[in-house]
N, C-alpha and C. Protein backbone atom coordinates (compact mmCIF):
# COMPACT_ATOMS: atom_id res chain seq x y z
N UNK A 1 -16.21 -5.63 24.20
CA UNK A 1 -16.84 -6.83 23.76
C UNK A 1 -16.04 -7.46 22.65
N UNK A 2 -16.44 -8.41 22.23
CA UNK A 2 -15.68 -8.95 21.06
C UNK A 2 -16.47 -9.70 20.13
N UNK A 3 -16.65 -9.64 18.94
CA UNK A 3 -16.80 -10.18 17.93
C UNK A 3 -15.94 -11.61 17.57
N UNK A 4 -16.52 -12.46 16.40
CA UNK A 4 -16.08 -13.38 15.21
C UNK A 4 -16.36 -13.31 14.18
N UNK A 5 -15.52 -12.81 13.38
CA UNK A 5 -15.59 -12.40 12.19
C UNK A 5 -15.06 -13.48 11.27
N UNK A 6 -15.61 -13.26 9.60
CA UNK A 6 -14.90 -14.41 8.86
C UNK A 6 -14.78 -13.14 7.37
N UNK A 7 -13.84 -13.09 6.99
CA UNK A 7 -13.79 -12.68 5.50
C UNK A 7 -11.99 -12.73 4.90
N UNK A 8 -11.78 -11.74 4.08
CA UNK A 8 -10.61 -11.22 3.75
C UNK A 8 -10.66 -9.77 4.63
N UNK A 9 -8.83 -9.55 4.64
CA UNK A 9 -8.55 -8.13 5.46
C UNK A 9 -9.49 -6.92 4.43
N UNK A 10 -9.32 -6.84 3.08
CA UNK A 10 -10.25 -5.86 2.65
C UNK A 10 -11.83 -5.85 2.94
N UNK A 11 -12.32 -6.94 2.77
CA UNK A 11 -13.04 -6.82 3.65
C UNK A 11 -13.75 -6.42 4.97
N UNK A 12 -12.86 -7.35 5.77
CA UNK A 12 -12.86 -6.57 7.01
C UNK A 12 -12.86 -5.00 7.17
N UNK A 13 -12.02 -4.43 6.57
CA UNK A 13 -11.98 -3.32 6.62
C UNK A 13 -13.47 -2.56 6.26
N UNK A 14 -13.70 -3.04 5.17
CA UNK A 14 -15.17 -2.48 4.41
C UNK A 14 -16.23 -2.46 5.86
N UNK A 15 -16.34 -4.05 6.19
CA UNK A 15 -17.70 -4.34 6.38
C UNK A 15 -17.46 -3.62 8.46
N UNK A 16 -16.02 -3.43 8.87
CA UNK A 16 -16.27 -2.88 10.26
C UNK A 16 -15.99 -1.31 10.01
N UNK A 17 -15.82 -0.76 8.87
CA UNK A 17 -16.02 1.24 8.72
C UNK A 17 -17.76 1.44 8.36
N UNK A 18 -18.01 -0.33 8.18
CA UNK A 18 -20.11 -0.18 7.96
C UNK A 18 -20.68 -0.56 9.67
N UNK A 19 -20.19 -0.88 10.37
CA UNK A 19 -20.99 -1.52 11.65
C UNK A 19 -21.14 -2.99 11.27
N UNK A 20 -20.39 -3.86 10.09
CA UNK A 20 -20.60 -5.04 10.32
C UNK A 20 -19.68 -5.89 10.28
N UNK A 21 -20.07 -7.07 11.25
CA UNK A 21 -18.90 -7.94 11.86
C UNK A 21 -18.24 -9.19 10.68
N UNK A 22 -17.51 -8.71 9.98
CA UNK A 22 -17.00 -9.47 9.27
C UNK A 22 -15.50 -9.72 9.20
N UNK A 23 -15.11 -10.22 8.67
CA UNK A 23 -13.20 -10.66 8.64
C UNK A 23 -12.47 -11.11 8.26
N UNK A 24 -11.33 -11.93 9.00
CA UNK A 24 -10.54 -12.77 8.95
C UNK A 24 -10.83 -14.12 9.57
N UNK A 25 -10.95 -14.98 8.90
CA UNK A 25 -11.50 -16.54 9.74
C UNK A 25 -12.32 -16.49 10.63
N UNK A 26 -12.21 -17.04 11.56
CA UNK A 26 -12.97 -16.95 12.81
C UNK A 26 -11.95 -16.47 13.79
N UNK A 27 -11.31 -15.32 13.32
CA UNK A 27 -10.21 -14.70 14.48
C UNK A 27 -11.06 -13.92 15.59
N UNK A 28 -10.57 -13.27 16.51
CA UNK A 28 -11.36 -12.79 17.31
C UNK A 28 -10.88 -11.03 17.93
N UNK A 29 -12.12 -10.25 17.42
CA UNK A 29 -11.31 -8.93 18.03
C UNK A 29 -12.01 -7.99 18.71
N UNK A 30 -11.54 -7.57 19.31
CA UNK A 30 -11.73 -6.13 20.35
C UNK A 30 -11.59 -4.75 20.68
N UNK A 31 -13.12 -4.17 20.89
CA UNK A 31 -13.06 -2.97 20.82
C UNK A 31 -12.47 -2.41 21.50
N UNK A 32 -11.52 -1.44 21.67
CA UNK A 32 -11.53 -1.17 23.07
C UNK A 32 -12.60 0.22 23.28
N UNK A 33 -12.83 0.28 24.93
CA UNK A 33 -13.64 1.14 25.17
C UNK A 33 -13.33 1.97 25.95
N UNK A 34 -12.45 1.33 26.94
CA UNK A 34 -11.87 2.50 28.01
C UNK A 34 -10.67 3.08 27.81
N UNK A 35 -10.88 4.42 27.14
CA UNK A 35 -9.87 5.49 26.63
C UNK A 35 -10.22 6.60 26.39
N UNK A 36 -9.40 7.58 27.51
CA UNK A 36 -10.15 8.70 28.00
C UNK A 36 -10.09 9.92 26.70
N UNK A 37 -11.38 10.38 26.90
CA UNK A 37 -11.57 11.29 25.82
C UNK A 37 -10.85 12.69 25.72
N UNK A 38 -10.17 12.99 24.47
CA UNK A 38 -9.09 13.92 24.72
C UNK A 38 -9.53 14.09 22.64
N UNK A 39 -9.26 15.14 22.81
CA UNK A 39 -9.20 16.28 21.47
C UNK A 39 -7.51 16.78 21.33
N UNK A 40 -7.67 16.67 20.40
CA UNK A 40 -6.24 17.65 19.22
C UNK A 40 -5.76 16.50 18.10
N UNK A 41 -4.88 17.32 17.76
CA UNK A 41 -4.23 17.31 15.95
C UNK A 41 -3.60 15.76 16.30
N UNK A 42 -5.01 14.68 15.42
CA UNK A 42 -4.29 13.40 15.64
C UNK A 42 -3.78 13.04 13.93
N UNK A 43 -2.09 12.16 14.99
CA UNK A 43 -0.99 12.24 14.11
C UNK A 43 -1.58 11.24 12.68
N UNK A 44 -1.63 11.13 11.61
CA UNK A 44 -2.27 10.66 10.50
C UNK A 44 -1.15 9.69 10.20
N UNK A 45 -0.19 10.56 9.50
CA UNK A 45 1.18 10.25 8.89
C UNK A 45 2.15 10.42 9.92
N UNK A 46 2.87 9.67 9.55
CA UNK A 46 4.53 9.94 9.52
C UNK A 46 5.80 9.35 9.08
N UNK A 47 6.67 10.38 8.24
CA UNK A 47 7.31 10.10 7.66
C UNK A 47 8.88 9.43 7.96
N UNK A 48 9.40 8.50 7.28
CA UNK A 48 11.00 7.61 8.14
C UNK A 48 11.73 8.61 8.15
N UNK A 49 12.83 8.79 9.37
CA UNK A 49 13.74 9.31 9.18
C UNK A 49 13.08 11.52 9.71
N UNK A 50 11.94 11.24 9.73
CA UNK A 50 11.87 13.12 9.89
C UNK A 50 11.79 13.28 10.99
N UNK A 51 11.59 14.96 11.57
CA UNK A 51 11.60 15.21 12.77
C UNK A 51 10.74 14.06 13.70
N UNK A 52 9.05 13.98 13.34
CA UNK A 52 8.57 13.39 13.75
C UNK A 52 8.97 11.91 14.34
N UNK A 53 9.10 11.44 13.28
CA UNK A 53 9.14 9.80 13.25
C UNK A 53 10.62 9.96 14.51
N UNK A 54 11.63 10.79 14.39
CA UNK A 54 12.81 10.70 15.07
C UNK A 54 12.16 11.03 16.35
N UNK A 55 11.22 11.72 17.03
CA UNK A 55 10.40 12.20 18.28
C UNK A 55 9.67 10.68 18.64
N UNK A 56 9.04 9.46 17.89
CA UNK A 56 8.58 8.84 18.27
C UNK A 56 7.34 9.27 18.53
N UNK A 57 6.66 10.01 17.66
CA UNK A 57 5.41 10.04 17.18
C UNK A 57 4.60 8.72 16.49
N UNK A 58 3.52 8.37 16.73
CA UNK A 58 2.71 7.35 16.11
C UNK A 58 1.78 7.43 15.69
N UNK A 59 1.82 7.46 14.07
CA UNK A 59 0.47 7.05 13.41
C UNK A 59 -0.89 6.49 14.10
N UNK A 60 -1.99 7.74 13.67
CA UNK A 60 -3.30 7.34 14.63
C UNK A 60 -3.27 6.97 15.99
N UNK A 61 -2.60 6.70 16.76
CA UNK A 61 -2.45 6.53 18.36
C UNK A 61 -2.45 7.90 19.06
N UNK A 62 -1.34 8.17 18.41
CA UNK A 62 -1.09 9.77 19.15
C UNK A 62 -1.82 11.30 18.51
N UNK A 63 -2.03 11.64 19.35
CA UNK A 63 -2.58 13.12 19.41
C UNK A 63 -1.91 14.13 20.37
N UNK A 64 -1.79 15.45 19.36
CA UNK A 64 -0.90 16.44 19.91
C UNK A 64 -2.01 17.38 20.54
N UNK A 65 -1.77 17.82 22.14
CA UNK A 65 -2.64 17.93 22.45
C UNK A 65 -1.86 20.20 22.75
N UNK A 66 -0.86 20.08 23.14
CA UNK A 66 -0.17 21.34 23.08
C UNK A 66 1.28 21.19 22.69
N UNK A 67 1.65 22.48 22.52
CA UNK A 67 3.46 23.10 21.83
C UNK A 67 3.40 23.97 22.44
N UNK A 68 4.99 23.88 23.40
CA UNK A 68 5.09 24.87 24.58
C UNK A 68 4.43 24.72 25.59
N UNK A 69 3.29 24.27 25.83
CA UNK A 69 2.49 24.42 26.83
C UNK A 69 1.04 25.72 26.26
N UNK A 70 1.11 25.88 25.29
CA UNK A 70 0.01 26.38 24.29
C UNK A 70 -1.31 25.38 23.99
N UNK A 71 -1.97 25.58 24.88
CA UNK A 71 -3.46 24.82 24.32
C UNK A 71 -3.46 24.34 22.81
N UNK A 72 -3.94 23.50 22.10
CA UNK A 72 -4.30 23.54 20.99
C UNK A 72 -5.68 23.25 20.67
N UNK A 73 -6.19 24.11 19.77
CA UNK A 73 -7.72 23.84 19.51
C UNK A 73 -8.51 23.47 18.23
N UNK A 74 -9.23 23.71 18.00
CA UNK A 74 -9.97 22.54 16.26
C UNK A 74 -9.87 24.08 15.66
N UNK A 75 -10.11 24.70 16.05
CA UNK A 75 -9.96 26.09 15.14
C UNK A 75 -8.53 26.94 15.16
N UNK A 76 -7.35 26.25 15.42
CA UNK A 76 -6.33 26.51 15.52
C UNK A 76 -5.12 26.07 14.17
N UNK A 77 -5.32 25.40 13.13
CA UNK A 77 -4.90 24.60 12.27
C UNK A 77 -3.80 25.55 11.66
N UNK A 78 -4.53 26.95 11.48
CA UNK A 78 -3.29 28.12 10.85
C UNK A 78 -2.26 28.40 11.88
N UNK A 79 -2.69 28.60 13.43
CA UNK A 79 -1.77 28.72 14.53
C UNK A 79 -0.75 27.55 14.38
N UNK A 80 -1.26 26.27 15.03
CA UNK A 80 -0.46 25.24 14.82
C UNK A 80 0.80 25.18 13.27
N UNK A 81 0.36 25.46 12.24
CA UNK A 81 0.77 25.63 11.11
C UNK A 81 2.23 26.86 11.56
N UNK A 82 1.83 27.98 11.83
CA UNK A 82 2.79 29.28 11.79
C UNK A 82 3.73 29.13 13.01
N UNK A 83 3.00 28.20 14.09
CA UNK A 83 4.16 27.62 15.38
C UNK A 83 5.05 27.24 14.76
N UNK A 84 4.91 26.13 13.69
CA UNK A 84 5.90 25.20 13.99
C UNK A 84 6.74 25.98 12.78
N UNK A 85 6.47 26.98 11.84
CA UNK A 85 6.85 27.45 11.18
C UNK A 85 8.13 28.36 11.79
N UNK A 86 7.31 29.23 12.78
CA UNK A 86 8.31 30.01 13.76
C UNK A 86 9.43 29.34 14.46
N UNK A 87 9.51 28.09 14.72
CA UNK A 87 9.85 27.15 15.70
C UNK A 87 11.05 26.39 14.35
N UNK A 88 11.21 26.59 13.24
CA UNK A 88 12.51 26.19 12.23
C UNK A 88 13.68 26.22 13.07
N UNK A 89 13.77 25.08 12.89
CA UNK A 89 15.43 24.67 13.36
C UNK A 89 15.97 25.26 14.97
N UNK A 90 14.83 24.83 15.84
CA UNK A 90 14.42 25.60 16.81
C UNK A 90 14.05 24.31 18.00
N UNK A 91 14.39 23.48 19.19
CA UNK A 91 13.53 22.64 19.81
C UNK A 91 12.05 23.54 20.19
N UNK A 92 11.37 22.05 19.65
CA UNK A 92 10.04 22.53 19.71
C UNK A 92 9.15 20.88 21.10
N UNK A 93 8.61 21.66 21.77
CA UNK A 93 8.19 20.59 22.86
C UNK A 93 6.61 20.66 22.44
N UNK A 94 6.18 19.09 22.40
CA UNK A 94 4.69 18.95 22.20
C UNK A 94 4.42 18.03 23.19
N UNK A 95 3.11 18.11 23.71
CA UNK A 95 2.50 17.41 24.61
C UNK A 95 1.69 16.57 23.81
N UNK A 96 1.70 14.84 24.27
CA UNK A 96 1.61 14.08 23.42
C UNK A 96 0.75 13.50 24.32
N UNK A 97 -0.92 13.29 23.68
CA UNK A 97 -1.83 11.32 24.93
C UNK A 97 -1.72 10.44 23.43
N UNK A 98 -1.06 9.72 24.28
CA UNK A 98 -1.08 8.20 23.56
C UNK A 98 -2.23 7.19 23.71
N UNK A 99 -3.01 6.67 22.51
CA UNK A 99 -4.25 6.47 22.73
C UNK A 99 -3.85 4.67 22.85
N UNK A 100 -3.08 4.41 22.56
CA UNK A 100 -2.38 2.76 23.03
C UNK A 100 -2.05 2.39 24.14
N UNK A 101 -1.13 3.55 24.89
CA UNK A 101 -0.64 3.19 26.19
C UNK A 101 -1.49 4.40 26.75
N UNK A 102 -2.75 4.89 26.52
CA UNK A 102 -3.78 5.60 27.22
C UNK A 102 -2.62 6.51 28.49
N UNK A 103 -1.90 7.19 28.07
CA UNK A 103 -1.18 8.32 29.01
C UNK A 103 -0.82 9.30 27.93
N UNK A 104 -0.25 10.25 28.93
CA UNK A 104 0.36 12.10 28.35
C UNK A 104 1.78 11.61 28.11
N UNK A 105 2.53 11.91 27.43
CA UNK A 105 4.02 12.36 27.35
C UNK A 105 4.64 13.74 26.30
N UNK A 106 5.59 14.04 27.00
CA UNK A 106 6.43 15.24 26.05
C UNK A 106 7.17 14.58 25.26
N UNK A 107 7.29 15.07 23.51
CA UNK A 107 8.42 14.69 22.89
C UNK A 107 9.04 16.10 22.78
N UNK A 108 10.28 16.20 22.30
CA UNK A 108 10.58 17.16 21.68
C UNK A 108 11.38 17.05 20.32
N UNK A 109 11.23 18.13 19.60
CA UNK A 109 11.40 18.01 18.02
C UNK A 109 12.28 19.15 17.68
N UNK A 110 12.98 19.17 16.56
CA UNK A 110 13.75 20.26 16.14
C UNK A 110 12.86 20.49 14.49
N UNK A 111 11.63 20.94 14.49
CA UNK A 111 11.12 21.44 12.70
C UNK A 111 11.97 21.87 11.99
N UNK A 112 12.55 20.97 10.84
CA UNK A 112 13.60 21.23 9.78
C UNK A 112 12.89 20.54 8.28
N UNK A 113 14.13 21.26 7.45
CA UNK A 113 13.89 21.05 6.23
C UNK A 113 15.14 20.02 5.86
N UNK A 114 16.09 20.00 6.62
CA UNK A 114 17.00 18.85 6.38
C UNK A 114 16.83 17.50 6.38
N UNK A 115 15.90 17.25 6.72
CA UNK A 115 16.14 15.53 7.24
C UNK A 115 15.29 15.39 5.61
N UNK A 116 14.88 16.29 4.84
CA UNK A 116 14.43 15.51 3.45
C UNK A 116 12.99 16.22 3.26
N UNK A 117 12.49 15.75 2.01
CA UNK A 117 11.03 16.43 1.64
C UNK A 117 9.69 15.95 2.86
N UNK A 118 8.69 16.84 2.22
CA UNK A 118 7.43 16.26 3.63
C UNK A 118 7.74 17.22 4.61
N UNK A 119 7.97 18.50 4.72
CA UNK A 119 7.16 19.59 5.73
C UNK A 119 8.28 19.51 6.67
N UNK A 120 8.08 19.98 7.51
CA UNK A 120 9.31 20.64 8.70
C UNK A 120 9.09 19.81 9.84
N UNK A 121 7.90 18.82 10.17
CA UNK A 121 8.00 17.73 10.70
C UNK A 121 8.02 16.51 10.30
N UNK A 122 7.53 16.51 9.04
CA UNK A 122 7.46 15.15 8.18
C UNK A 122 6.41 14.05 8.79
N UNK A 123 5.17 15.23 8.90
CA UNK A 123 3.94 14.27 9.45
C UNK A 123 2.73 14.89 8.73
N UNK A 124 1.39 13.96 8.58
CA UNK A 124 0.45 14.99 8.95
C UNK A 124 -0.32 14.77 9.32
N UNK A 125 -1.26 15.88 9.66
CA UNK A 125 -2.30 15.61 11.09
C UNK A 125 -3.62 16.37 11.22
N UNK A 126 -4.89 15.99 11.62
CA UNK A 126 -6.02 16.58 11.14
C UNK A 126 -6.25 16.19 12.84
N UNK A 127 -7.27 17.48 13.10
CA UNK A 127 -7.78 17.48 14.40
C UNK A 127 -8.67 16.04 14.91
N UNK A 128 -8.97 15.83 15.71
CA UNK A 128 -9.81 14.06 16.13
C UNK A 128 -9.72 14.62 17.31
N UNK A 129 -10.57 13.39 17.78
CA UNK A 129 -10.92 12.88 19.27
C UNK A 129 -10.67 11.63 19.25
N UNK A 130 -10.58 10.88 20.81
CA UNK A 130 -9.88 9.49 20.95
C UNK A 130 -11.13 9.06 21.06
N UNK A 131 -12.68 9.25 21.35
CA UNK A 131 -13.80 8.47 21.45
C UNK A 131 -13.77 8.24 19.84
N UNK A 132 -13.90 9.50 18.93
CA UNK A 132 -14.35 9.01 17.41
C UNK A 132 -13.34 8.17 16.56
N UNK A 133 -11.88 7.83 17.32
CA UNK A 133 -10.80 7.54 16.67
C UNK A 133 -11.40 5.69 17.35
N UNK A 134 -11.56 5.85 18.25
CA UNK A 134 -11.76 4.27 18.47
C UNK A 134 -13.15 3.29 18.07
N UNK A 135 -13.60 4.57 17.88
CA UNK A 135 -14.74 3.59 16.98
C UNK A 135 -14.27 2.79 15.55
N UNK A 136 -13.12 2.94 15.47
CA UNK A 136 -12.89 2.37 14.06
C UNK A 136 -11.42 1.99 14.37
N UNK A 137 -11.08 1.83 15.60
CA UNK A 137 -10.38 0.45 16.00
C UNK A 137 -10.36 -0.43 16.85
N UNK A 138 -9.81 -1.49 15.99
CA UNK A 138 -10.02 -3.09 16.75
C UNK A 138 -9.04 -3.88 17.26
N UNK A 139 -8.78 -4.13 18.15
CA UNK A 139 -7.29 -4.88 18.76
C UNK A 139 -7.58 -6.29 18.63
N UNK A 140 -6.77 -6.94 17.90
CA UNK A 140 -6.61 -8.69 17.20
C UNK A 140 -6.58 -9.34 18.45
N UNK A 141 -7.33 -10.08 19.18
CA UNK A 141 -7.22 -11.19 20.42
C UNK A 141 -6.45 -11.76 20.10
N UNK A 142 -7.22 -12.65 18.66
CA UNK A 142 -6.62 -14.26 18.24
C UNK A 142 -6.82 -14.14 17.19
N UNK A 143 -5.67 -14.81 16.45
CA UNK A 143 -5.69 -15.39 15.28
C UNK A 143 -5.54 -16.98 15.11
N UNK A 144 -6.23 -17.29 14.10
CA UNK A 144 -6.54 -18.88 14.25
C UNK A 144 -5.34 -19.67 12.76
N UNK A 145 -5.23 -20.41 12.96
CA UNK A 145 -4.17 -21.26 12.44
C UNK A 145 -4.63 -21.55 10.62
N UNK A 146 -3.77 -21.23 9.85
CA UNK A 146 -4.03 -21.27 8.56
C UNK A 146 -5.19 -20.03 8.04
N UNK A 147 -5.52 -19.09 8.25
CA UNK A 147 -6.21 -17.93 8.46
C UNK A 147 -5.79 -16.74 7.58
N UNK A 148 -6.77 -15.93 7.26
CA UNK A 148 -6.17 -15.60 6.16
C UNK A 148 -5.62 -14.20 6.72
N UNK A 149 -5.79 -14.05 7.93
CA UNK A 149 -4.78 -13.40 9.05
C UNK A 149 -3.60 -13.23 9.35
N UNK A 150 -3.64 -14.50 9.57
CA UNK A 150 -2.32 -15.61 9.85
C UNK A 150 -0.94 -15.29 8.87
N UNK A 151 -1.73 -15.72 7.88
CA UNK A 151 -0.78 -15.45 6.39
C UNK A 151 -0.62 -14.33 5.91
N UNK A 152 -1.35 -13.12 6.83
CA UNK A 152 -0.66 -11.64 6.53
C UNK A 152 0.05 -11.07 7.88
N UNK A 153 0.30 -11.94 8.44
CA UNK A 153 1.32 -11.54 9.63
C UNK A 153 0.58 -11.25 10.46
N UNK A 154 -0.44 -11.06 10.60
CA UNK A 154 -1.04 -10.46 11.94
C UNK A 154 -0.83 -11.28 13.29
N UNK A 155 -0.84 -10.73 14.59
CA UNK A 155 -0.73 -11.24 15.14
C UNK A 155 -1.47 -10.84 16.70
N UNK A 156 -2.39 -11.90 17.34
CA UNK A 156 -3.47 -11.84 18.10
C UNK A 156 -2.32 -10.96 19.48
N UNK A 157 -2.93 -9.93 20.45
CA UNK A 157 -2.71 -9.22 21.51
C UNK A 157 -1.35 -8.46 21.53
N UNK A 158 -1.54 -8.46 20.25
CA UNK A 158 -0.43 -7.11 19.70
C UNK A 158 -1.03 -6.16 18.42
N UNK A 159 -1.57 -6.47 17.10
CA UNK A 159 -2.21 -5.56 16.43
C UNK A 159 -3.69 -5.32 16.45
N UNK A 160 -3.50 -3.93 15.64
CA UNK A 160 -4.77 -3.79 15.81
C UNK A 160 -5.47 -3.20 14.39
N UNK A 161 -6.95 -3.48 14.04
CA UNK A 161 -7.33 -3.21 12.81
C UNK A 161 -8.03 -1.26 13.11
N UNK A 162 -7.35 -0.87 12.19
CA UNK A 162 -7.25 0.66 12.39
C UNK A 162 -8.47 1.58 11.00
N UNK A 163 -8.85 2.25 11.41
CA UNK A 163 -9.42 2.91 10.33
C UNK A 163 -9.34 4.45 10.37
N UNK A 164 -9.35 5.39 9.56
CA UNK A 164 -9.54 6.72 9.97
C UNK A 164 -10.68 7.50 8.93
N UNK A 165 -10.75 8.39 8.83
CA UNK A 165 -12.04 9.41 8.68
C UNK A 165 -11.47 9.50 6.95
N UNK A 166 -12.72 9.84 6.29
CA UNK A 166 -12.01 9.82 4.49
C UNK A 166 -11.37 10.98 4.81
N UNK A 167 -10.74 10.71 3.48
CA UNK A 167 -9.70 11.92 3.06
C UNK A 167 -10.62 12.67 2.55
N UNK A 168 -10.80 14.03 2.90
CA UNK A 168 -10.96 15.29 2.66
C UNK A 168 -10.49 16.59 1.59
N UNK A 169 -11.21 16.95 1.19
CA UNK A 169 -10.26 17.85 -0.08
C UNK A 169 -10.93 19.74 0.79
N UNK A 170 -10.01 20.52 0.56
CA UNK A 170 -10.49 22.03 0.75
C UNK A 170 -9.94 22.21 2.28
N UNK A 171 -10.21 22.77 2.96
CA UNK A 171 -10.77 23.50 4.21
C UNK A 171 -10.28 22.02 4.90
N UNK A 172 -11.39 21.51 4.99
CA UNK A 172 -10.91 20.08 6.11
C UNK A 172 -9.56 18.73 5.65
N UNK A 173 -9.22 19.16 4.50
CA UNK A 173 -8.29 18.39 4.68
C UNK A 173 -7.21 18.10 5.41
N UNK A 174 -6.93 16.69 5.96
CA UNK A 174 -5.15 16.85 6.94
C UNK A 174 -4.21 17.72 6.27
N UNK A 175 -3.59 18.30 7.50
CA UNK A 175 -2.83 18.98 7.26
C UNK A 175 -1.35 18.22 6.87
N UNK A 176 -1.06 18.63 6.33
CA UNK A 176 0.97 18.25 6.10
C UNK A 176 2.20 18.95 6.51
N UNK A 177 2.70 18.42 7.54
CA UNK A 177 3.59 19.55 8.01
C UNK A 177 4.98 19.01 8.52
């Protein structure tokens, strides 16, 4: 479905992580809905230049769903952790659903400490699902002319307004790796 919203982007942000339709001008945006439901370690971060970012990993889109061909599960965070640990300077293959282009793909990665600080992939990543990940994003239709959209670059049937889950302290916090 789609909404018309009118505010500032902080805004926006506020009033659609509340259930309410507010925004940018009278731009116009969309939920999406059809995107098949899939669990694992969705990507949060990622850092320029690290293993990750060099794999073509994507912030909030992607979710790692296995390494090796190893299931991954919500109670797996220390496993996942000691894989990729074991896996130093090592190709490491992850099975990747892309929640943008709604398909599976393999990247593969070499976990190092060379490419610079930020963990042996230079990402990080807290378990999700693609139903609870899309409730709190919105793909830009249209943007309307002089808008306060407009004037932050956005641009209608290419971005999208993104949100993710608070940051967490203890036990549930994303991981960094």
């Amino acid at each position: 479905y789609q909404r018309r919203v009118h505010g500032t982007l902080s805004e926006c942000l506020f009033f659609f992580r509340h259930g309410i339709a507010m925004g940018f001008g009278a731009s116009r945006l969309q939920q999406e809905d059809d995107v098949e439901i899939v669990e694992g370690y969705q990507i949060a971060q990622v850092l320029e230049n690290s293993p990750a970012h060099n794999a073509g990993l994507i912030p909030y889109f992607d979710f790692v769903i296995h390494m090796d061909n190893v299931t991954l599960t919500e109670d797996g965070a220390d496993f996942f952790q000691e894989y990729v640990r074991k896996s130093e300077n090592q190709p490491l293959r992850m099975g990747v659903y892309s929640m943008r282009a709604q398909a599976y793909r393999e990247v593969s990665l070499r976990p190092n400490h060379q490419w610079g600080p930020g963990g042996l992939l230079g990402c990080s990543i807290d378990w999700g699902s693609t139903d609870v990940a899309m409730q709190c994003a919105w793909r830009v239709m249209e943007v309307l002319p002089a808008s306060a959209a407009e004037r932050a670059g956005i641009q209608g049937q290419r971005d999208y307004l993104l949100g993710m889950q608070d940051v967490e302290e203890g036990d549930d916090a994303p991981i960094t790796m």
